[in-house]
Protein backbone atom coordinates (compact mmCIF):
# COMPACT_ATOMS: atom_id res chain seq x y z
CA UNK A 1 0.00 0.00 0.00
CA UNK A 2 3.14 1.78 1.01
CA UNK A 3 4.15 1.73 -2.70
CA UNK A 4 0.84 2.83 -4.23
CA UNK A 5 0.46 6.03 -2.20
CA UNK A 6 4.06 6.39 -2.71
CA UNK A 7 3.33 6.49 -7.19
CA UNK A 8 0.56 9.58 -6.36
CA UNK A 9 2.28 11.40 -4.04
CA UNK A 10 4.58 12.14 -5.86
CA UNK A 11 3.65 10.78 -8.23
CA UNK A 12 5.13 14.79 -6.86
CA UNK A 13 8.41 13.08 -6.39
CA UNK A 14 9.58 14.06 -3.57
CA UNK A 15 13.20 12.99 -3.39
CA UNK A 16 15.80 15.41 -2.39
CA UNK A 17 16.32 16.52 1.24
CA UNK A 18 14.14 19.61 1.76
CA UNK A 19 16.02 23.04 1.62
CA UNK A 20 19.41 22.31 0.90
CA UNK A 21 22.22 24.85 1.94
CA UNK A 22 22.84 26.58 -1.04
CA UNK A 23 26.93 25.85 -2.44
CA UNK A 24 28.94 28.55 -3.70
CA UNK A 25 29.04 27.33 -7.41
CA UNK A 26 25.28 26.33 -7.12
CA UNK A 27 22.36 28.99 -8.24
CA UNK A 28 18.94 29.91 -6.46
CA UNK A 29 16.10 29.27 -9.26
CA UNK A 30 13.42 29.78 -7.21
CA UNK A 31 12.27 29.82 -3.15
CA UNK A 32 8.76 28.28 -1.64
CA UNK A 33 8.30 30.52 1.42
CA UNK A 34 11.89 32.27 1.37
CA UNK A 35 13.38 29.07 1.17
CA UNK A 36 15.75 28.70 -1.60
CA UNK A 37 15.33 25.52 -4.23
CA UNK A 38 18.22 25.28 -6.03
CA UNK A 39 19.43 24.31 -9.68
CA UNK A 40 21.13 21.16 -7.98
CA UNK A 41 17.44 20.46 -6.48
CA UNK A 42 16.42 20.31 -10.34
CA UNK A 43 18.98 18.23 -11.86
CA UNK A 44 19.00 15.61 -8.42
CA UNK A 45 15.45 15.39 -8.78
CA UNK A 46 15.25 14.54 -12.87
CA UNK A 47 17.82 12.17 -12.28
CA UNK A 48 16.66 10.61 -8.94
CA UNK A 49 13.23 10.40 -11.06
CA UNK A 50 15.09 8.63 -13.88
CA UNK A 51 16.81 5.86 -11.64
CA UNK A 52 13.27 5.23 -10.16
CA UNK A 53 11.99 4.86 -13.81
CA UNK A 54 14.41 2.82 -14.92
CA UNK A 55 15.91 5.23 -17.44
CA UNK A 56 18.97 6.62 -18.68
CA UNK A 57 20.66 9.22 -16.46
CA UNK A 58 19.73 13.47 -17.42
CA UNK A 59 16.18 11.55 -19.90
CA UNK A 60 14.27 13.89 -17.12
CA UNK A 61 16.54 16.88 -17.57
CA UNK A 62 14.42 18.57 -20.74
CA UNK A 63 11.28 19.14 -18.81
CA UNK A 64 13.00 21.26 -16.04
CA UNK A 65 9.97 23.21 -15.73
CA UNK A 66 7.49 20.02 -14.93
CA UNK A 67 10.64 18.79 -12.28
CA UNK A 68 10.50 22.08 -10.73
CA UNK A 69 7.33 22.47 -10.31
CA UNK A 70 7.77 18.83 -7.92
CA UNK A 71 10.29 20.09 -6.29
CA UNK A 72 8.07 22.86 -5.12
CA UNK A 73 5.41 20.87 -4.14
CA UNK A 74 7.75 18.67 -2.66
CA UNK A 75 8.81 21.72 -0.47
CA UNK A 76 5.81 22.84 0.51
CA UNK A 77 4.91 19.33 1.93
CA UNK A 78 7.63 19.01 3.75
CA UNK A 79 7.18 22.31 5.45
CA UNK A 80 4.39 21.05 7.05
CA UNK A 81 5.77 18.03 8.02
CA UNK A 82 6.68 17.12 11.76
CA UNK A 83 10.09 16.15 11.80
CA UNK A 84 8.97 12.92 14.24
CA UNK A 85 8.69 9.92 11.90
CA UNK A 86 12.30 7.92 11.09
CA UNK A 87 11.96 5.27 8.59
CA UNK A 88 13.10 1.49 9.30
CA UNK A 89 16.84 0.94 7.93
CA UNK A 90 14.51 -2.09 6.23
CA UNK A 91 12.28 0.13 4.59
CA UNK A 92 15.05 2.07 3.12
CA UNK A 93 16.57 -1.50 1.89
CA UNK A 94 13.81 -2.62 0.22
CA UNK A 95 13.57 0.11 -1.77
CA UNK A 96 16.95 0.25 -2.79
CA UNK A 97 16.39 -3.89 -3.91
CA UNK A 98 13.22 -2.75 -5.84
CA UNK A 99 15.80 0.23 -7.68
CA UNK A 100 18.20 -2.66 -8.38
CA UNK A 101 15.98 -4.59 -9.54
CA UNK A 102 15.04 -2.61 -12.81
CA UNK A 103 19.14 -3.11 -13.52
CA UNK A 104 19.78 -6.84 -13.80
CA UNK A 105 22.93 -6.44 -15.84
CA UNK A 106 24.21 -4.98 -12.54
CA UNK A 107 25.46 -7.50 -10.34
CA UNK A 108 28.38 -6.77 -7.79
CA UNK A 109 28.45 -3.80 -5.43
CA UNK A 110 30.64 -2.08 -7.70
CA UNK A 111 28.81 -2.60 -10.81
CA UNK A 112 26.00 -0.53 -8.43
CA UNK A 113 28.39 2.24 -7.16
CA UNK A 114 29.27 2.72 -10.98
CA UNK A 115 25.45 2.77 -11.82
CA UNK A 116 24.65 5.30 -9.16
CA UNK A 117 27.28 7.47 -10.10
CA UNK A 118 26.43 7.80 -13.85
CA UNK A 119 22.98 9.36 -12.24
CA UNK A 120 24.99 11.95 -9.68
CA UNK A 121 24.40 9.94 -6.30
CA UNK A 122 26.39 7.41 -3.91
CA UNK A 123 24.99 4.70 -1.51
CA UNK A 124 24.21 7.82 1.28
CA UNK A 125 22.69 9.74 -0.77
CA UNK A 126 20.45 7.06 -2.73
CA UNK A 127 19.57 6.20 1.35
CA UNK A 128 18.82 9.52 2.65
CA UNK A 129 16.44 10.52 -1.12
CA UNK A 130 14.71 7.31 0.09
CA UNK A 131 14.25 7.97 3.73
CA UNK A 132 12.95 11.50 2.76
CA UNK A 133 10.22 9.82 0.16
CA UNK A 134 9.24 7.59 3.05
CA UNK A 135 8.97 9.96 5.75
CA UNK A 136 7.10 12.31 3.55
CA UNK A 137 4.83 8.76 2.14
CA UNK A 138 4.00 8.66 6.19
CA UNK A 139 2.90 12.04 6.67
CA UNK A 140 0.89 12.22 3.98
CA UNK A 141 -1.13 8.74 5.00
CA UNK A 142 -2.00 10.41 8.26
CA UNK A 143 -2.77 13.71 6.80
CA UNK A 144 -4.76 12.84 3.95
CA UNK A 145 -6.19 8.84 4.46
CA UNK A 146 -8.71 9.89 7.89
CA UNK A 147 -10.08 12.48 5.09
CA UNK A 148 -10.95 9.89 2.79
CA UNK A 149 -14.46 7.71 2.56
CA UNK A 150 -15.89 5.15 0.57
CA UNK A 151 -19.10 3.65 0.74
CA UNK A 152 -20.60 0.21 -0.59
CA UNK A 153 -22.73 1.95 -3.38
CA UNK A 154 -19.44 3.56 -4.86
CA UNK A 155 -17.87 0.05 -4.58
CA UNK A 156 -20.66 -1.97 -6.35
CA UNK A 157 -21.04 0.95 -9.06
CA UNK A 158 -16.78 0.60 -9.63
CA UNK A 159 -17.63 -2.74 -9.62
CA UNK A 160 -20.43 -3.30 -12.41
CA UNK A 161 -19.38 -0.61 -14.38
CA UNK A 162 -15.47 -0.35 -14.71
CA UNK A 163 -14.16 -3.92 -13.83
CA UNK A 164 -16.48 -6.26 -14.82
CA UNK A 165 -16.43 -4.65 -18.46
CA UNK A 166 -12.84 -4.18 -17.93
CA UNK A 167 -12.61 -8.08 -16.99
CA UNK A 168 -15.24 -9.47 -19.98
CA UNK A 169 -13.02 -7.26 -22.58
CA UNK A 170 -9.65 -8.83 -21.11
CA UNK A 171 -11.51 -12.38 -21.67
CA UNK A 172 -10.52 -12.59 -17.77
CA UNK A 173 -11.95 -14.70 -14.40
CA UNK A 174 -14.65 -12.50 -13.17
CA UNK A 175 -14.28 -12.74 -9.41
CA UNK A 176 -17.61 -11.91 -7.02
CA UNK A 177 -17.68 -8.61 -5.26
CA UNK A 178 -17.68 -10.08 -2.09
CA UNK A 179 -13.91 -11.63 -2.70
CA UNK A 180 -13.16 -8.05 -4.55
CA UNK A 181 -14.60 -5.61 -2.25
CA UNK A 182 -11.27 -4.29 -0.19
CA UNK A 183 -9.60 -3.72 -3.47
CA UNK A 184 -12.06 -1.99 -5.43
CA UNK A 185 -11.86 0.13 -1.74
CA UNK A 186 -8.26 0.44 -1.55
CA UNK A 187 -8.17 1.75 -5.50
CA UNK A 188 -11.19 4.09 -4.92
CA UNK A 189 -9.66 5.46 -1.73
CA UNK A 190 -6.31 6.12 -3.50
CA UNK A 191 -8.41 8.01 -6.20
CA UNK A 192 -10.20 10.19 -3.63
CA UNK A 193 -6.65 10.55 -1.69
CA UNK A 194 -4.67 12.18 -5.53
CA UNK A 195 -8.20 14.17 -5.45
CA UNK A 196 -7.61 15.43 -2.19
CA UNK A 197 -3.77 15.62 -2.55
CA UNK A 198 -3.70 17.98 -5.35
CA UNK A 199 -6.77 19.98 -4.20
CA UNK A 200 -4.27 20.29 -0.78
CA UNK A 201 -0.98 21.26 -2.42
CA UNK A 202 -2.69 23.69 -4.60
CA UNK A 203 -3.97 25.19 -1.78
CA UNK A 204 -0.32 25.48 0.15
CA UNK A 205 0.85 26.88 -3.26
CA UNK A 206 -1.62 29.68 -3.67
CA UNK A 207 -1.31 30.78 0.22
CA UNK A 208 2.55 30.72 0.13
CA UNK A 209 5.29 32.82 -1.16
CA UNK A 210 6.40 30.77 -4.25
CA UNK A 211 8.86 32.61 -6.67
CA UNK A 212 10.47 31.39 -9.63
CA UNK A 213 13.65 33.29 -10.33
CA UNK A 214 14.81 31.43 -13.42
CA UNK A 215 13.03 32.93 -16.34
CA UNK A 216 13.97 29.53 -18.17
CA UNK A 217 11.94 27.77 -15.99
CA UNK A 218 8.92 30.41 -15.21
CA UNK A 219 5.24 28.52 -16.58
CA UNK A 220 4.60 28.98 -19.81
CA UNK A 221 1.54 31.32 -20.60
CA UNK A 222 -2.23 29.98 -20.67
CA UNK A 223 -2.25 29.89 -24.23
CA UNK A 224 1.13 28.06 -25.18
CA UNK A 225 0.79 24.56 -25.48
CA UNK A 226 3.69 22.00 -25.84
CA UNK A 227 2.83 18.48 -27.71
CA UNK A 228 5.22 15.57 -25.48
CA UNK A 229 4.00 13.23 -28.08
């Protein structure tokens, strides 16, 4: 469950420790609340993004603007954050077997080190991205899941009108409700939740003091569109 909430939430990508000191060579590109995101936040995050994806290192890099914007969000989340909750060392370790396991070519330790450094990170920092995405997984479960209800008629109407035609179409087993009824729940409660998630952030966005500095990465007008086709 863990892992689903983990896809919508960021689905927001939420990777990089939150409001890094700024380095000497580095550049402020924007700030969430007079807190400075840098360029570094950018490129870790696209690249973070891309080892989780399974993709080359920098494929992220060329939709800066869509990573920034997550790195935002991912700010403002973790503002609000209680700094309480520390993630199991087992946690962390499964995820990192779940990343290695989208690289089977990649065998010893060193093959892994090598790996991680073609996408900009060691073995701490890989650990302490993860433990962030965790502890901010955590806090939004107790924020956002007591906000969240489903009832039966929702479930049968899921039910009869998405699955089962989404089942007969497959040519698949067409289980009873009964045996079905905590997953239909869990997958309309995780609907609800990104409903409730984005309706939240947006919120925290328009009430704080978010300022892009990097006219590179500033939103493009209403009216431009860009086709990622």
């Amino acid at each position: 469950m863990k892992r689903r909430l983990a896809q919508f939430a960021i689905a927001f990508l939420m990777l990089v420790p939150c409001a890094q000191a700024a380095d000497s060579l580095d550049r402020i590109v924007a700030t969430v609340n007079r807190q400075p995101v840098l360029a570094s936040d950018v490129d870790d995050e696209a690249h973070f993004e891309a080892i989780e994806q399974g993709r080359a290192p920098g494929m992220l890099d060329g939709d800066r603007r869509a990573v920034l914007n997550r790195v935002i969000q991912r700010e403002l989340i973790c503002q609000q954050m209680p700094d309480t909750f520390e993630p199991a060392e087992e946690l962390i370790d499964a995820h990192i077997a779940e990343l290695r396991a989208q690289f089977p070519a990649v065998i010893t330790a060193a093959e892994w080190d090598h790996l991680l450094a073609n996408y900009g990170f060691d073995d701490q920092t890989l650990r302490d991205n993860i433990k962030l995405q965790l502890k901010v997984v955590h806090f939004l479960d107790l924020r956002l899941r007591p906000t969240v209800r489903v009832d039966h008629d929702e479930i049968t109407e899921y039910y009869s009108t998405k699955l089962v035609p989404k089942l007969k179409a497959a040519g698949a087993k067409i289980e009873p409700l009964d045996q079905l009824n905590d997953k239909i729940s869990e997958v309309l409660i995780q609907q609800k939740m990104t409903e409730v998630f984005n309706a939240w952030t947006a919120n925290l966005r328009s009430q704080g003091n978010v300022r892009i500095l990097d006219p590179d990465l500033a939103p493009l007008p209403a009216s431009v569109s860009i086709n990622t086709k």
